[in-house]
Protein backbone atom coordinates (compact mmCIF):
# COMPACT_ATOMS: atom_id res chain seq x y z
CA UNK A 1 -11.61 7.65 -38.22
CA UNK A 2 -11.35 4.13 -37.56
CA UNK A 3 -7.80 3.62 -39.53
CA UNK A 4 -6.51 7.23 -38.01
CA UNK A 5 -7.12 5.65 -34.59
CA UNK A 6 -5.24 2.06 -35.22
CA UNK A 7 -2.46 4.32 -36.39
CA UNK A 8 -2.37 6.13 -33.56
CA UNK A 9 -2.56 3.62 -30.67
CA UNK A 10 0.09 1.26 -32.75
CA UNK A 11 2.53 4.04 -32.61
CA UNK A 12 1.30 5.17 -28.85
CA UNK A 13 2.30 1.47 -28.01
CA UNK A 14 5.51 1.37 -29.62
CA UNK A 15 6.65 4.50 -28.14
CA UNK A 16 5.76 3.28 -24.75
CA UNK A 17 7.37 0.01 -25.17
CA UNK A 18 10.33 0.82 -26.03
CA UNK A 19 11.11 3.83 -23.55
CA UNK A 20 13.99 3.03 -21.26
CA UNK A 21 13.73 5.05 -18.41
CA UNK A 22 12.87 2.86 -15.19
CA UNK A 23 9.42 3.58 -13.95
CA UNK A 24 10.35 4.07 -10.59
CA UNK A 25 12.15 7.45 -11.12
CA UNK A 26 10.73 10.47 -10.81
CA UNK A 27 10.97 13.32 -14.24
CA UNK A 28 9.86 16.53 -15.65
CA UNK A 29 6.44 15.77 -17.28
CA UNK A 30 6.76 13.27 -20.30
CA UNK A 31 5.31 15.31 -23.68
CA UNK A 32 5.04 11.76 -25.17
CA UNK A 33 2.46 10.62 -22.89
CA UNK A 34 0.79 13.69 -22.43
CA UNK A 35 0.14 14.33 -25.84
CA UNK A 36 -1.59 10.98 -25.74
CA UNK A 37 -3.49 11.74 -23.10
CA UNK A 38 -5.01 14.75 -24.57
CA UNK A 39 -5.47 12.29 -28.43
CA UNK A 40 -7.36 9.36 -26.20
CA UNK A 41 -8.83 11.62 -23.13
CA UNK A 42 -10.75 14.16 -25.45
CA UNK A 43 -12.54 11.65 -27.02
CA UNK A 44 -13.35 9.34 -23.99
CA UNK A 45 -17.08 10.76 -22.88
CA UNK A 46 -17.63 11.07 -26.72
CA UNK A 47 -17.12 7.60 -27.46
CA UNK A 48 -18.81 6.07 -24.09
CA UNK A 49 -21.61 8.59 -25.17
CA UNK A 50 -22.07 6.69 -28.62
CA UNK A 51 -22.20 3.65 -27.44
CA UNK A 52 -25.15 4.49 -24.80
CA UNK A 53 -28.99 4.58 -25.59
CA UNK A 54 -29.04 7.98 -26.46
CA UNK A 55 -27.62 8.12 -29.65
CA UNK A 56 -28.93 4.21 -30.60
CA UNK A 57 -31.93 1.92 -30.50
CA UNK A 58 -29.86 -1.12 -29.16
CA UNK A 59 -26.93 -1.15 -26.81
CA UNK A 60 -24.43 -4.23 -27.83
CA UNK A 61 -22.92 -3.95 -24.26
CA UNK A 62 -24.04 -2.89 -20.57
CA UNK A 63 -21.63 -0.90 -18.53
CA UNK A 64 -20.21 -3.92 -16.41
CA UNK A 65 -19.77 -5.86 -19.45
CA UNK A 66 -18.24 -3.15 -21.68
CA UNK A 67 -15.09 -2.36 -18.46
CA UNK A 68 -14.97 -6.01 -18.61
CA UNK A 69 -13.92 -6.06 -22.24
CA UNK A 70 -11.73 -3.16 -21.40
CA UNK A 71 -9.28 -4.96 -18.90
CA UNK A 72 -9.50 -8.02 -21.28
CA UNK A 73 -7.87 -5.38 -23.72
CA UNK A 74 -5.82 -3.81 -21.84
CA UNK A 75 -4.39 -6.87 -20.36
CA UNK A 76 -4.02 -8.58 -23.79
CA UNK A 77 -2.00 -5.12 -24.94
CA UNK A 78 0.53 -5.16 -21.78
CA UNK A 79 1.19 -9.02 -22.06
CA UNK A 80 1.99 -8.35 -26.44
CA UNK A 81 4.34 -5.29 -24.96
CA UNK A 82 6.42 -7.04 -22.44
CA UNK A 83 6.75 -9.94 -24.74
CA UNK A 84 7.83 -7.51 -27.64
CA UNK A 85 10.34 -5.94 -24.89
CA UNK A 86 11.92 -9.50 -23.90
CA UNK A 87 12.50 -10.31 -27.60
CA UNK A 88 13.92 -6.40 -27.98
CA UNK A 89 16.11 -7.65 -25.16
CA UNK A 90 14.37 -4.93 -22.67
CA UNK A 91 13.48 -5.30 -19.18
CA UNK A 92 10.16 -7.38 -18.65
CA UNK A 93 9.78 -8.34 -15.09
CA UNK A 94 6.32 -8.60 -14.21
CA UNK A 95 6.53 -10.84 -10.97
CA UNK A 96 7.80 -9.07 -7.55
CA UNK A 97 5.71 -11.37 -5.27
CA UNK A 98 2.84 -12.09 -3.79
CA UNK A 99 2.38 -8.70 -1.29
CA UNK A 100 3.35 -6.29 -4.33
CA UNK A 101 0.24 -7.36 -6.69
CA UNK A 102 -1.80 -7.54 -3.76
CA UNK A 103 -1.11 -3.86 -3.08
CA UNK A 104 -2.95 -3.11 -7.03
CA UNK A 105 -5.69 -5.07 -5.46
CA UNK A 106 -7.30 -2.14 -3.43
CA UNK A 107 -6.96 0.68 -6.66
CA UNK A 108 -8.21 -1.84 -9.06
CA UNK A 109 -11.13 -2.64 -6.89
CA UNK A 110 -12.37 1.09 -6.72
CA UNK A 111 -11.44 1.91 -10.53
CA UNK A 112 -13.76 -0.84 -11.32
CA UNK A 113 -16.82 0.15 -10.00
CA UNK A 114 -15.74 4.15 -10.91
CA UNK A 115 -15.58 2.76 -14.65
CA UNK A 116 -19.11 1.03 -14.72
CA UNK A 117 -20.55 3.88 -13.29
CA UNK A 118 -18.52 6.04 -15.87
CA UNK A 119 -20.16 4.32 -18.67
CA UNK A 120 -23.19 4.74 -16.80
CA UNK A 121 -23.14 8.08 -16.47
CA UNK A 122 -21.65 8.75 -20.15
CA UNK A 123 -24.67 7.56 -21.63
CA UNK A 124 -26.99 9.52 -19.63
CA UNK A 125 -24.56 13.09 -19.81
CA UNK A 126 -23.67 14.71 -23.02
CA UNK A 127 -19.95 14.21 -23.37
CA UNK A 128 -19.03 17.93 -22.74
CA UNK A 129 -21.26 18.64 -19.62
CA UNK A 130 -19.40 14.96 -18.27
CA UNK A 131 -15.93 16.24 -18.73
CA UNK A 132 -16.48 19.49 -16.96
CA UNK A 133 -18.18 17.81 -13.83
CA UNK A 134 -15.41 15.81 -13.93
CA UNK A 135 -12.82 18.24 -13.01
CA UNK A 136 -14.21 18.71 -9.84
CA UNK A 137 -12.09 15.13 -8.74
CA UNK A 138 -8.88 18.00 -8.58
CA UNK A 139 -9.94 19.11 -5.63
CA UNK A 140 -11.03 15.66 -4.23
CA UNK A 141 -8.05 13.98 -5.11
CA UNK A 142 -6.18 17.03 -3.35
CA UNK A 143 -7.83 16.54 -0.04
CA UNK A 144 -7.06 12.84 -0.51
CA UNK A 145 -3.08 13.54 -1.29
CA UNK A 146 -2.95 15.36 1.81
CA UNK A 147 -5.14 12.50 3.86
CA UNK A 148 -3.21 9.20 2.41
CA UNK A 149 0.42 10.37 1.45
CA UNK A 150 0.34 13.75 3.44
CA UNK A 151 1.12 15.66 0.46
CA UNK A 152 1.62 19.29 0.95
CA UNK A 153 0.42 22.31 -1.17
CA UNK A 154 0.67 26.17 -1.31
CA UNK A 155 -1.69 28.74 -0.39
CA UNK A 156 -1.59 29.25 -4.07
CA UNK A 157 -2.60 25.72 -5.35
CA UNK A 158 -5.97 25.89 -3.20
CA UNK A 159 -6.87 29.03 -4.21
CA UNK A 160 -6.55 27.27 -8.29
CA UNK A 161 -8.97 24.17 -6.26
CA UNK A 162 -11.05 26.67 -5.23
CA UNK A 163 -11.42 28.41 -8.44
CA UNK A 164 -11.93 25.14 -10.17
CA UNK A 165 -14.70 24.18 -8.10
CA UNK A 166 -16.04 27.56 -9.18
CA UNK A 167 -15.75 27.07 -12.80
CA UNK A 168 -17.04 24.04 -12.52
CA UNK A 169 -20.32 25.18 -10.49
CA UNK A 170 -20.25 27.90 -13.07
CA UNK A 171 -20.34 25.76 -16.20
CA UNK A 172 -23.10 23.60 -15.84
CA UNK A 173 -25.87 26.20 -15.87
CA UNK A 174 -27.74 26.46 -18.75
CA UNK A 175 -28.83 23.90 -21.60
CA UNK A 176 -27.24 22.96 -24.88
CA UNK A 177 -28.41 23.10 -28.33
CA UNK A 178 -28.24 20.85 -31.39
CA UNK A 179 -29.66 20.86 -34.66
CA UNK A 180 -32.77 19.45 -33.65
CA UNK A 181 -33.55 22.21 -31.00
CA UNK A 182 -32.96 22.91 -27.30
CA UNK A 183 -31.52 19.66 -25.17
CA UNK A 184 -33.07 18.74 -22.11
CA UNK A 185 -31.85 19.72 -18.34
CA UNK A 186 -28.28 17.59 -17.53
CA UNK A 187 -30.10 14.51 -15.47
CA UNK A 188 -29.82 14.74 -12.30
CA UNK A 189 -28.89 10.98 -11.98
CA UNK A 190 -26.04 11.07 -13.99
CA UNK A 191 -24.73 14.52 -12.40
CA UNK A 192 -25.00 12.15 -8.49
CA UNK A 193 -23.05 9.69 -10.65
CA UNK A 194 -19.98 11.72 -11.72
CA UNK A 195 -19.70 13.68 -8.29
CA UNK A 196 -19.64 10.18 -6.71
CA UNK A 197 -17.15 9.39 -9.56
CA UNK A 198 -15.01 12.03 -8.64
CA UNK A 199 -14.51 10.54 -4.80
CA UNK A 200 -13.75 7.51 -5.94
CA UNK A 201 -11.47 8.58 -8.53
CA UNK A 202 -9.85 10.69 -6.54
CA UNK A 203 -9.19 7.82 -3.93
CA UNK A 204 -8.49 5.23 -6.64
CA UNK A 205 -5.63 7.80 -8.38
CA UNK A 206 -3.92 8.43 -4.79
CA UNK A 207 -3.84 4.35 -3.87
CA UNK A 208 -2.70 3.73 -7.81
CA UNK A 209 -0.20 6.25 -7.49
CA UNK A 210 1.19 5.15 -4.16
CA UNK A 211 1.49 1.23 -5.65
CA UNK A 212 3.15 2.15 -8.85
CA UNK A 213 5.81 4.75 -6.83
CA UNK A 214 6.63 1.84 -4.38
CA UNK A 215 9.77 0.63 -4.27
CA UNK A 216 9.05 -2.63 -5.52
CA UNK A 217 7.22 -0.96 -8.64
CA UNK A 218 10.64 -0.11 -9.49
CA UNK A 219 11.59 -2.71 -11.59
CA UNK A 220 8.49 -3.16 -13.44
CA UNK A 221 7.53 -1.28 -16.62
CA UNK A 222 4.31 0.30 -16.75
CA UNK A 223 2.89 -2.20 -19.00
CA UNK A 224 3.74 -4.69 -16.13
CA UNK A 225 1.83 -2.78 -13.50
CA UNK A 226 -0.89 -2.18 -15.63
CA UNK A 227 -1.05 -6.10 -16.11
CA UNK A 228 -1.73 -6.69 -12.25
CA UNK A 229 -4.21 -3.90 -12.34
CA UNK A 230 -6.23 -5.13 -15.28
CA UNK A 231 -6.30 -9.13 -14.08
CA UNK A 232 -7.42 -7.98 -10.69
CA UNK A 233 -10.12 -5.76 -12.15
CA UNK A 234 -11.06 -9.06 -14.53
CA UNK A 235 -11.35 -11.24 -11.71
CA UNK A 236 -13.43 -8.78 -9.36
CA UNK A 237 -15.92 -8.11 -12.20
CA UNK A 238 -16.22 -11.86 -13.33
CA UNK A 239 -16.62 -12.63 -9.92
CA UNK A 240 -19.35 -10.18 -9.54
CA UNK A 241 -20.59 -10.67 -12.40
CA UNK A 242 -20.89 -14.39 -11.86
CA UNK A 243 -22.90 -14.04 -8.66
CA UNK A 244 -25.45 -11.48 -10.13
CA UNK A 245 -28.04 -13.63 -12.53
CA UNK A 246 -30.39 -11.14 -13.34
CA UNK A 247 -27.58 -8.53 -14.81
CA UNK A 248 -28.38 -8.21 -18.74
CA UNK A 249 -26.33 -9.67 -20.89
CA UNK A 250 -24.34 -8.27 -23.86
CA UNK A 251 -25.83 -8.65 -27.49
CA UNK A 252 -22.51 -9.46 -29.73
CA UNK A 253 -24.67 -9.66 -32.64
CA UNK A 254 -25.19 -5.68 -32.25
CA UNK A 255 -21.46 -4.37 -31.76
CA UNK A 256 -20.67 -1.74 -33.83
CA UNK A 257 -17.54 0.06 -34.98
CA UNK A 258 -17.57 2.78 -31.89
CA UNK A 259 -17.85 -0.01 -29.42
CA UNK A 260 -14.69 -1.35 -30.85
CA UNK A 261 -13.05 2.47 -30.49
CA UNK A 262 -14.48 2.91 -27.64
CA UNK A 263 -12.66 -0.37 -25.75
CA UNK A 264 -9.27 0.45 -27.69
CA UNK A 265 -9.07 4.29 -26.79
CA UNK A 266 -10.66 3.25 -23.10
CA UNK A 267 -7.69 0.33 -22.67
CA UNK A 268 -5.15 2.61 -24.18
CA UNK A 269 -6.09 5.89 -22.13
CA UNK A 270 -6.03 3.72 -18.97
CA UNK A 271 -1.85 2.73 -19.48
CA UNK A 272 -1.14 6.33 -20.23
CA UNK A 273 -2.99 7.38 -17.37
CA UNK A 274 -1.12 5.63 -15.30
CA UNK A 275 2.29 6.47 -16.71
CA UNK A 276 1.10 10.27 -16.15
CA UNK A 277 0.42 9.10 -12.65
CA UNK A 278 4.14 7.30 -12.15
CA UNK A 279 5.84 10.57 -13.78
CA UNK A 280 4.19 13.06 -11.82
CA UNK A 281 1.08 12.93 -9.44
CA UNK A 282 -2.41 12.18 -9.55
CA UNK A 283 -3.18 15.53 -8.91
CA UNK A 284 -1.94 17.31 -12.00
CA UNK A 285 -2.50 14.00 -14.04
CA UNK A 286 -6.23 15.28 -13.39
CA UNK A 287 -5.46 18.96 -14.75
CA UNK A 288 -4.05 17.12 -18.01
CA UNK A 289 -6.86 15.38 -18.20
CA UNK A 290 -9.38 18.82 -17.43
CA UNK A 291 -7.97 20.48 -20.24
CA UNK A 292 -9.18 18.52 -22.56
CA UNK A 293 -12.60 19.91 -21.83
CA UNK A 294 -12.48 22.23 -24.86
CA UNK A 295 -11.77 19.54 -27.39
CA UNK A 296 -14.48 17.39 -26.01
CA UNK A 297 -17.21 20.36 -26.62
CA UNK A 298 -15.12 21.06 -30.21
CA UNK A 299 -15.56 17.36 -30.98
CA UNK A 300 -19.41 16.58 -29.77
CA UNK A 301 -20.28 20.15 -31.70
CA UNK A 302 -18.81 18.26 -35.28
CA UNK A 303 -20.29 15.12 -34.64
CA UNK A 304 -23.63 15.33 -32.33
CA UNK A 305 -24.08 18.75 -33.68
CA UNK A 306 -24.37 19.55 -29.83
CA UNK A 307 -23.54 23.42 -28.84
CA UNK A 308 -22.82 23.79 -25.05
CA UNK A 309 -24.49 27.12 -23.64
CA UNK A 310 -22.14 30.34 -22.83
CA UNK A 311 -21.83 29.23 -19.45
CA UNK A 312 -20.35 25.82 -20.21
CA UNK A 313 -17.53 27.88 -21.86
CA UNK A 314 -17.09 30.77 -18.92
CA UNK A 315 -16.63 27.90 -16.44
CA UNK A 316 -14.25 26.45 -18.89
CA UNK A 317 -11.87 28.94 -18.83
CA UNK A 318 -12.27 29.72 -15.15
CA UNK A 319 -10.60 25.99 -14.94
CA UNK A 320 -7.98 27.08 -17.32
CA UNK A 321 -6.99 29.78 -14.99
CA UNK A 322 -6.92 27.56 -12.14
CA UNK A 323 -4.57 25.33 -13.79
CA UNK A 324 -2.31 27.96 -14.48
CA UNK A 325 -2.62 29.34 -10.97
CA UNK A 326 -1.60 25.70 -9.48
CA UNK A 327 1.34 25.49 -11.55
CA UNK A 328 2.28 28.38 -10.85
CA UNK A 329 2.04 28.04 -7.08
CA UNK A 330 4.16 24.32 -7.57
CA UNK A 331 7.28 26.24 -8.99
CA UNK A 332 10.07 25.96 -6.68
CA UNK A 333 10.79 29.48 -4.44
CA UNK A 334 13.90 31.00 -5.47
CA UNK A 335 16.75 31.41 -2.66
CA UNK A 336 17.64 34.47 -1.90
């Protein structure tokens, strides 16, 4: 799994790198970065799952320390990009002054505490039950589209937010089952956690997409942006880290191959995120990312041998309908 994954996020990277289209434009979604959305996305509560205290004696690295390794990544991946892109002769700006990086300050700030307390609540939530309660952020971020960039939708597209908030209410009933017998009730703590997650997501994806569609994102690759976003995020969490002496402290000496796969497909996920975000909207960036609820439960049933209960899959498919009920309401009216 290990070599399948370099693979892929070498030839994820290269792809990336090397498109030409300006960032600043607006186009039909991008298959490219979708499709890597739904390799890296899938697999995201899995692998912050396996690196929790539920599935190991020992955790190598707490949450805040684990996002901080993250943005070191990430950072470390846009800087080897842009420098591949000026040898390729491709654009590689990266400075636009000093009000333009301070506008990635305000995103960054709120995707870094939504991370830690992603990781957090990954290692309390099995991976399917995590992705579902996720999906309730469409509907948050919605309300927020309409608050901060006074974004517009149809009668249509609510009744698909409404529907998704259904599923999702839907889908959490009942308990799973693995090998081992009957899992315990989803913790309440770590069901607070993700609905908090989803506000701040949802705030966090409107501000992000606002800076990267500004007119002095233009210019700048996505690799670029991303670079602003991740040294902000490095310097808030050293910062706070810094301050806080009692906050544990990681144990190297236990790292273990999914912590490594874990930080790549976290640092990787987070550029193409963000490209989804620059292409279209942080709204249906969200129902990309909600589909990949069914290959989360397909993947945690091969390798937790974890079943989610018939419910988890009725309120799946209720969010599968909504998602085809919102794009259907976004398609442009015909003239008559």
């Amino acid at each position: 799994m290990a070599q399948l994954d370099v693979a892929i996020f070498i030839v994820s990277a290269v792809i990336m790198a090397m498109c030409r289209q300006p960032t600043g434009t607006r186009a039909r979604v991008p298959s490219a970065p979708v499709l890597g959305d739904q390799t890296f996305g899938p697999r995201k509560p899995l692998l912050l799952h396996l690196t929790g205290d539920a599935v190991r004696e020992d955790v190598a690295l707490p949450p805040a320390f684990f996002q901080l390794a993250v943005e070191a990544l990430k950072a470390l991946i846009c800087v080897l990009v842009l420098l591949l892109r000026r040898q390729c002769g491709l654009s590689a700006v990266v400075w636009n002054g000093w009000w333009h990086t301070a506008s990635f300050a305000l995103p960054a700030a709120v995707y870094l505490l939504m991370n830690v307390l992603t990781v957090i609540a990954a290692r309390l939530l099995q991976p399917p039950m995590l992705q579902l309660i996720a999906s309730i952020k469409i509907l948050i971020t919605a309300i927020a589209s309409r608050i901060v960039m006074s974004k517009k939708l149809e009668p249509l597209q609510w009744l698909a937010l409404v529907l998704l908030t259904v599923g999702v209410a839907v889908g959490g009933r009942g308990k799973s089952t693995m090998e081992s017998g009957e899992v315990s009730e989803v913790p309440l703590l770590g069901v607070a956690l993700m609905l908090f997650n989803c506000t701040l997501s949802s705030l966090g994806g409107v501000l992000t997409e606002r800076a990267l569609k500004q007119r002095s994102s233009g210019e700048l690759t996505i690799f670029a942006t991303n670079l602003h976003m991740a040294l902000h995020s490095l310097s808030m969490n050293a910062s706070a880290l810094s301050l806080v002496t009692s906050a544990e402290l990681p144990r190297l000496e236990l790292l273990q191959m999914s912590d490594f796969v874990a930080l790549s497909n976290e640092a990787l996920n987070g550029i193409l995120i963000s490209l989804l975000m620059k292409r279209i909207d942080a709204i249906a960036k969200n129902y990309v990312f909600s589909v990949s609820v069914f290959t989360t439960a397909a993947m945690s049933a091969v390798v937790l041998r974890l079943w989610p209960p018939w419910q988890f899959y009725l309120g799946s498919s209720i969010c599968a309908a909504s998602m085809a009920l919102y794009a259907q309401g976004g398609r442009p009216k015909k003239i008559q």
